[in-house]
Protein backbone atom coordinates (compact mmCIF):
# COMPACT_ATOMS: atom_id res chain seq x y z
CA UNK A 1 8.63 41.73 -27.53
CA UNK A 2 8.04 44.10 -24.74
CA UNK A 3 4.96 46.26 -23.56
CA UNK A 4 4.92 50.20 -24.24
CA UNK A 5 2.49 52.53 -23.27
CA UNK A 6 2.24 55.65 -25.01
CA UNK A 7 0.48 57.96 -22.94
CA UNK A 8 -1.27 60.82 -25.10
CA UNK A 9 -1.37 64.35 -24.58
CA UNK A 10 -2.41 67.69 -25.85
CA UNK A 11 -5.73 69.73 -25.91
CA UNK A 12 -9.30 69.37 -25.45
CA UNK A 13 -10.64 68.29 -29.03
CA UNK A 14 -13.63 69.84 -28.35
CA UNK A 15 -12.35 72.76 -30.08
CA UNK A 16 -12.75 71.26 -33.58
CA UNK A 17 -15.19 71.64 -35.91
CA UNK A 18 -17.61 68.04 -36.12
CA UNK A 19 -15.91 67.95 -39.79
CA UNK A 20 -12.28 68.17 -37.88
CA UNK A 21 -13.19 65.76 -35.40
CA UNK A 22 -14.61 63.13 -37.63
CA UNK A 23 -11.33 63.47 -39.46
CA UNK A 24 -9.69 63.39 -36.29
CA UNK A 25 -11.10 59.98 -35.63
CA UNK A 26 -10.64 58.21 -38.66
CA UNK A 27 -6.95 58.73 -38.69
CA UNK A 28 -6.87 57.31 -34.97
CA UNK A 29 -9.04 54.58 -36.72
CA UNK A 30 -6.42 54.03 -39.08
CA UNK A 31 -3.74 54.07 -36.96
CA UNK A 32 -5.25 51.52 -34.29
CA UNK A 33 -6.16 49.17 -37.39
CA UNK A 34 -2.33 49.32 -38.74
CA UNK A 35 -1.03 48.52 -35.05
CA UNK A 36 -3.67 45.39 -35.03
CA UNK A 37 -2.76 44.30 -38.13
CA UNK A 38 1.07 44.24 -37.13
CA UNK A 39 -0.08 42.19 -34.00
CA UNK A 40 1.31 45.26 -31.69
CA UNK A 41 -1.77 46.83 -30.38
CA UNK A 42 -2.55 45.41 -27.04
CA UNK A 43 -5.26 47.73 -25.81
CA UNK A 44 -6.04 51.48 -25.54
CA UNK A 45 -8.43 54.18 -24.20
CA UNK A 46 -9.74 57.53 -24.32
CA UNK A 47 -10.06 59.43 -20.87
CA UNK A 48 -13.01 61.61 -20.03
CA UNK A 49 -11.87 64.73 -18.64
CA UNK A 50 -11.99 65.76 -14.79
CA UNK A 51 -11.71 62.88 -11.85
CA UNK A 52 -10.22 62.94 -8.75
CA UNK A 53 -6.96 63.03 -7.18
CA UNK A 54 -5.90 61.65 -3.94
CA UNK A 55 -2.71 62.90 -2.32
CA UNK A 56 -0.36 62.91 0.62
CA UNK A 57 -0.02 60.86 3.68
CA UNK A 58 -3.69 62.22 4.57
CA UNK A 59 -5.15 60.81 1.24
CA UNK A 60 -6.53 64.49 0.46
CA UNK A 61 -9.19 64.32 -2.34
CA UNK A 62 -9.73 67.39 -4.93
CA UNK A 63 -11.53 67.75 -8.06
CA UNK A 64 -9.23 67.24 -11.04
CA UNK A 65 -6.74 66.15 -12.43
CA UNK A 66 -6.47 69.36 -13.88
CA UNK A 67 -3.60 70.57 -16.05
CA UNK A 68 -2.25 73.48 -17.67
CA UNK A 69 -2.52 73.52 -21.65
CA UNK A 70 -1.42 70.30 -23.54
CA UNK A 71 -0.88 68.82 -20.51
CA UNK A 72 -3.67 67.14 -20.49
CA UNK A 73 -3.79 63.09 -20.41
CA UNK A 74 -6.42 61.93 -22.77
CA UNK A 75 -5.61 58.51 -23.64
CA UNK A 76 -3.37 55.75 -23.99
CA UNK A 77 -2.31 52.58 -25.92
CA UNK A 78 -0.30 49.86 -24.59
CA UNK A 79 1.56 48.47 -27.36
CA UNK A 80 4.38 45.21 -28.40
CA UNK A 81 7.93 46.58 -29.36
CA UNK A 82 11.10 45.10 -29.48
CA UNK A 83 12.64 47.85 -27.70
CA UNK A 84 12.45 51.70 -27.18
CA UNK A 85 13.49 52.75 -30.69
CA UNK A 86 10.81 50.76 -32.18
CA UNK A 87 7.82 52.00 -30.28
CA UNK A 88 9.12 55.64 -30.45
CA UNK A 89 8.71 54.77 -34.66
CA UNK A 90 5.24 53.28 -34.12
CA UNK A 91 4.19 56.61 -32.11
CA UNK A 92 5.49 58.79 -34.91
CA UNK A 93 2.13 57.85 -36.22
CA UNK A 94 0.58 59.37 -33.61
CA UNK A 95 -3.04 61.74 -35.60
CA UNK A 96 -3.03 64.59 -33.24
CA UNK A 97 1.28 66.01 -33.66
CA UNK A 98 -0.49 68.58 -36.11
CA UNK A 99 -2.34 69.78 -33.31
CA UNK A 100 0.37 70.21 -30.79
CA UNK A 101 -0.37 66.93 -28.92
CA UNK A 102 2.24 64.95 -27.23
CA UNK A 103 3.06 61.44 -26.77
CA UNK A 104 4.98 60.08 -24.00
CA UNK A 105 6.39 56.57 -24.59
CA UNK A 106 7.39 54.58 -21.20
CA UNK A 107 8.56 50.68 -21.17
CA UNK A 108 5.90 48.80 -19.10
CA UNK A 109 7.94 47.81 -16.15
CA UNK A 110 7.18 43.56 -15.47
CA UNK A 111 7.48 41.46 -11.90
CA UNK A 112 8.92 38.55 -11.29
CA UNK A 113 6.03 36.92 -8.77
């Protein structure tokens, strides 16, 4: 098995209703229990938004990340797969495709050391 992280995008959930975002989180509930009950969750988190970035050969720091729309990280999993098909299936399960979120699925890269 192999390590994917799906990296999760799409709006601020603030938005929602406390009825929509209760029902929000129990399908991510669900979906995180079904991935640990397959033995392929490996961990995952929620991001706050705003930060900081650093940038550029003169380490320049600014308030953000900020992004336009549903580009907007806010959260990932890392995951067990057998290969790239497979965790692009497990992400079809992703709660928040009816709201126009995103999920981008990347192989975690390992090092020989």
């Amino acid at each position: 098995m192999e390590k994917y992280m799906f990296v999760f995008m799409g709006d601020d959930a603030s938005r929602l209703s406390p009825a929509e975002q209760e029902a929000s989180m129990q399908k991510w509930f669900a979906w995180v229990d079904k991935l640990t009950k397959a033995g392929r969750y490996v961990a995952g988190e929620a991001l706050l938004p705003g930060g900081k970035t650093i940038a550029g050969a003169k380490k320049t720091v600014t308030d953000g990340p900020f992004a336009e729309g549903k580009e907007v990280v806010g959260g990932f999993f890392v995951v067990y797969a057998k290969d790239l098909n497979e965790a692009t299936e497990m992400a079809r399960d992703f709660p928040d495709f009816e709201t126009g979120g995103v999920v981008e699925i990347r192989e975690v890269q390992k090092f020989d050391m």
